[in-house]
Protein backbone atom coordinates (compact mmCIF):
# COMPACT_ATOMS: atom_id res chain seq x y z
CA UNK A 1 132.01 83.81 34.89
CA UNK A 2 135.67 82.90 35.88
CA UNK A 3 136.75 81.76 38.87
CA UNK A 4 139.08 84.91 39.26
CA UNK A 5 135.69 86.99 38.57
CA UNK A 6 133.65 84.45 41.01
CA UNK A 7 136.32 85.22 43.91
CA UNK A 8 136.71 89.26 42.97
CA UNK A 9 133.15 89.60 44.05
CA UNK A 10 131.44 89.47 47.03
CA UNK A 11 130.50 86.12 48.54
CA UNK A 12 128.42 87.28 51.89
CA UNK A 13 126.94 90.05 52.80
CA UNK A 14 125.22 91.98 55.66
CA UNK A 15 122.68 93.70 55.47
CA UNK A 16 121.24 96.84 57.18
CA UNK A 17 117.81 98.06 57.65
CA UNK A 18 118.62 101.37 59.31
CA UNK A 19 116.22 103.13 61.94
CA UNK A 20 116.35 106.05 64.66
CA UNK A 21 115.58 103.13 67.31
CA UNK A 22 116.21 100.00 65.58
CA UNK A 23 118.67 98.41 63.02
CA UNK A 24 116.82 95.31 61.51
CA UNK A 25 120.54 92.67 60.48
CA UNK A 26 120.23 89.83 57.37
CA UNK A 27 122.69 88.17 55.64
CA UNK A 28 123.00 87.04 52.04
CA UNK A 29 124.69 84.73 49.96
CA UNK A 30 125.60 86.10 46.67
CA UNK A 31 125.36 82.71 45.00
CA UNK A 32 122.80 81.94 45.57
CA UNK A 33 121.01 85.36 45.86
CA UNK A 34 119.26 84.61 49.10
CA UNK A 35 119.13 86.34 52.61
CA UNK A 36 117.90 85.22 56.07
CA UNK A 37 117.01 87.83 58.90
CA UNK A 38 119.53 87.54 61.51
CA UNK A 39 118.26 89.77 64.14
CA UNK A 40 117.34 93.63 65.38
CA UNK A 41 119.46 95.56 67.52
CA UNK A 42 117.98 98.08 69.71
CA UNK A 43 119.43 101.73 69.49
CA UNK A 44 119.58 103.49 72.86
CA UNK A 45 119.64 107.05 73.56
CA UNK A 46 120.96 107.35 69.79
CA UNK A 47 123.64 104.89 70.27
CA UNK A 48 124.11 102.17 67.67
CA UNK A 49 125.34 98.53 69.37
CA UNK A 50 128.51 98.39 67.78
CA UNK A 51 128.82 95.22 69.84
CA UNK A 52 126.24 93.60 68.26
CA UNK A 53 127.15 94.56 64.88
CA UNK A 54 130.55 93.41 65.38
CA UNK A 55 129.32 89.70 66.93
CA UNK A 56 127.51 89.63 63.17
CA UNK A 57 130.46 90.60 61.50
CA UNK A 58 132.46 88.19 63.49
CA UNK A 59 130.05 85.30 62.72
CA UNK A 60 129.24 85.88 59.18
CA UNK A 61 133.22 87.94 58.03
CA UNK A 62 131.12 89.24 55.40
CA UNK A 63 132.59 90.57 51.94
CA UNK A 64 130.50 93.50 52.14
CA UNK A 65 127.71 95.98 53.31
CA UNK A 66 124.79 96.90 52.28
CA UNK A 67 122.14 99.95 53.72
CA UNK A 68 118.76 100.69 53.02
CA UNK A 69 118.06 104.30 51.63
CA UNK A 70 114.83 105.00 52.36
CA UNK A 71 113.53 107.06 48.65
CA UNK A 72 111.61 109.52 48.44
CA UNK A 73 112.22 113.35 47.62
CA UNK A 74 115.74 115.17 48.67
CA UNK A 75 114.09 116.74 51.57
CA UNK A 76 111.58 113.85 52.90
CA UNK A 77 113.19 112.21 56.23
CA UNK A 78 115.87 114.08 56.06
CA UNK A 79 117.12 113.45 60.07
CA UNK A 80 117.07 109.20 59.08
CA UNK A 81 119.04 110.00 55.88
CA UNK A 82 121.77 111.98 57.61
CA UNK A 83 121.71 109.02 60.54
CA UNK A 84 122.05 106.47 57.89
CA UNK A 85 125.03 108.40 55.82
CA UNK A 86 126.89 108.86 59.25
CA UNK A 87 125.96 105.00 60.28
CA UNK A 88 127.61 103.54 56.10
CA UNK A 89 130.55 105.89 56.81
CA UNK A 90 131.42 104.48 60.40
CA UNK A 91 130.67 100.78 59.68
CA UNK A 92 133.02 101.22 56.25
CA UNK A 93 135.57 102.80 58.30
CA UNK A 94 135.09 100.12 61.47
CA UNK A 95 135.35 97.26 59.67
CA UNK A 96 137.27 98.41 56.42
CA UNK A 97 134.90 96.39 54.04
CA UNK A 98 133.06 98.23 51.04
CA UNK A 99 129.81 99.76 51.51
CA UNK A 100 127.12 100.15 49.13
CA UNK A 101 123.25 101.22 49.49
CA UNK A 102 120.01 99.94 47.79
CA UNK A 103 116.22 102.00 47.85
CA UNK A 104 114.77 100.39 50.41
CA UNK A 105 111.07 102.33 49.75
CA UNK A 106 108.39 99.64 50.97
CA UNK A 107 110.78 97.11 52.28
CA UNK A 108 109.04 97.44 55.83
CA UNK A 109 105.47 97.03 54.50
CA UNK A 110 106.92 94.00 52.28
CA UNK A 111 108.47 92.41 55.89
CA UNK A 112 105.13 93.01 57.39
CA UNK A 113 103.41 91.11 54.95
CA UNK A 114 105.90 88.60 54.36
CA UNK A 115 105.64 87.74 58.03
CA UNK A 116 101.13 87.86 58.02
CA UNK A 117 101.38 85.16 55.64
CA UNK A 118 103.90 83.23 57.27
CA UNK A 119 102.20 83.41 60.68
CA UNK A 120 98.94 82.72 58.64
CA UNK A 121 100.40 79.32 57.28
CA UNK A 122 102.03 78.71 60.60
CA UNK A 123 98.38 78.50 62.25
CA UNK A 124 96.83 76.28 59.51
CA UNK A 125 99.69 74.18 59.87
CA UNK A 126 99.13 73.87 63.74
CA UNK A 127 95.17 73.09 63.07
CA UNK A 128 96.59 69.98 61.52
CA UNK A 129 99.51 69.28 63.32
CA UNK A 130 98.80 70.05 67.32
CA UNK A 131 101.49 70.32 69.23
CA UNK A 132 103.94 72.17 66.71
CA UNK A 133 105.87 75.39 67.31
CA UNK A 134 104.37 78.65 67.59
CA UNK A 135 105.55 81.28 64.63
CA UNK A 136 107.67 84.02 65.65
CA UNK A 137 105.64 86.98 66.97
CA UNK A 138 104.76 89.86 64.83
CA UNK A 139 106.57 92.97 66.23
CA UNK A 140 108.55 95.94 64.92
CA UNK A 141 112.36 93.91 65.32
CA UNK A 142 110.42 91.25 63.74
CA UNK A 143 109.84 93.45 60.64
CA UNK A 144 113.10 95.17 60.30
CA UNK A 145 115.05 92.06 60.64
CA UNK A 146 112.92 90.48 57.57
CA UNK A 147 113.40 94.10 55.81
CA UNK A 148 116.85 94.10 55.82
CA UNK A 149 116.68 90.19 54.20
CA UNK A 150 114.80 91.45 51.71
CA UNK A 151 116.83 95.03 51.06
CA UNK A 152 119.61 92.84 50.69
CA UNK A 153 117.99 90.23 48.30
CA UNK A 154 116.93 93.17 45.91
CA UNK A 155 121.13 94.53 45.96
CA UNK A 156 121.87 90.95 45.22
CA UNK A 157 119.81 90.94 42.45
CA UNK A 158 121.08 93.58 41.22
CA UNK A 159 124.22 93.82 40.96
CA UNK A 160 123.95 90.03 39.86
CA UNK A 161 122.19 91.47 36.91
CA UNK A 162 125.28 93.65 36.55
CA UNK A 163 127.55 90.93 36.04
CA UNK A 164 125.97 89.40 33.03
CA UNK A 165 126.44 90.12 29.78
């Protein structure tokens, strides 16, 4: 890859796990095709924290977006898929950055298990070594932040596999 080709494509990247009450926030590193969970904003009444979205933006001044689709047939969650098409179309337009989408069928259950065997290591790890930091809790921000990391890992992926020849 050239260095014109290197700097044409996205470097960072947020990541959005979309839901009615929660929006689950990684970021990525096209690079190196890794993602961390950042954090899970809260939706109240319907309304998405812009605020918090923008503090990510701010911190991170990703390249790009990218939103989980959840897959499934045309008419299955139909209400989420409209919220998440209005959701790509205002954070595009906010923050004039391209937008793109991934599948993210069984990201959640991925996240949940992802997390099980983390927290399962974490206790073994504090049998032997007493006195070290409790794991992060298991809870439903917990999930969709990890969800969106790995939504975002899979787009990475992918559209690194794009670039090669």
């Amino acid at each position: 890859m050239s260095l014109i080709e290197a700097v044409a494509r996205p470097l960072v990247v947020l990541g959005f796990d979309y839901g009615l009450r929660r929006i689950g926030v990684a970021v990525g590193q096209m690079i190196t095709g890794t993602a961390t969970p950042l954090e899970t904003l809260e939706q109240h009444a319907g309304k998405i924290d812009w605020d918090g979205i923008e503090a990510q933006v701010n911190a991170w001044n990703p390249d790009a977006f990218v939103v989980g689709l959840p897959g499934g047939p045309p008419d299955a969650a139909r209400e989420l898929k409209t919220a998440i098409g209005d959701f790509r179309r205002a954070l595009a337009a906010r923050f004039e950055r391209p937008t793109h989408t991934i599948d993210e069928a069984y990201t959640s259950i991925e996240a949940y298990h992802h997390i099980k065997t983390n927290r399962q290591n974490a206790r073994a790890h504090r049998r032997a070594n007493p006195g070290s930091v409790h794991p992060e809790r298991m809870n439903k921000g917990a999930i969709d932040k990890v969800a969106a990391a790995i939504l975002l890992e899979a787009w990475m992926t992918d559209a690194r596999s794009r670039q090669r020849p």
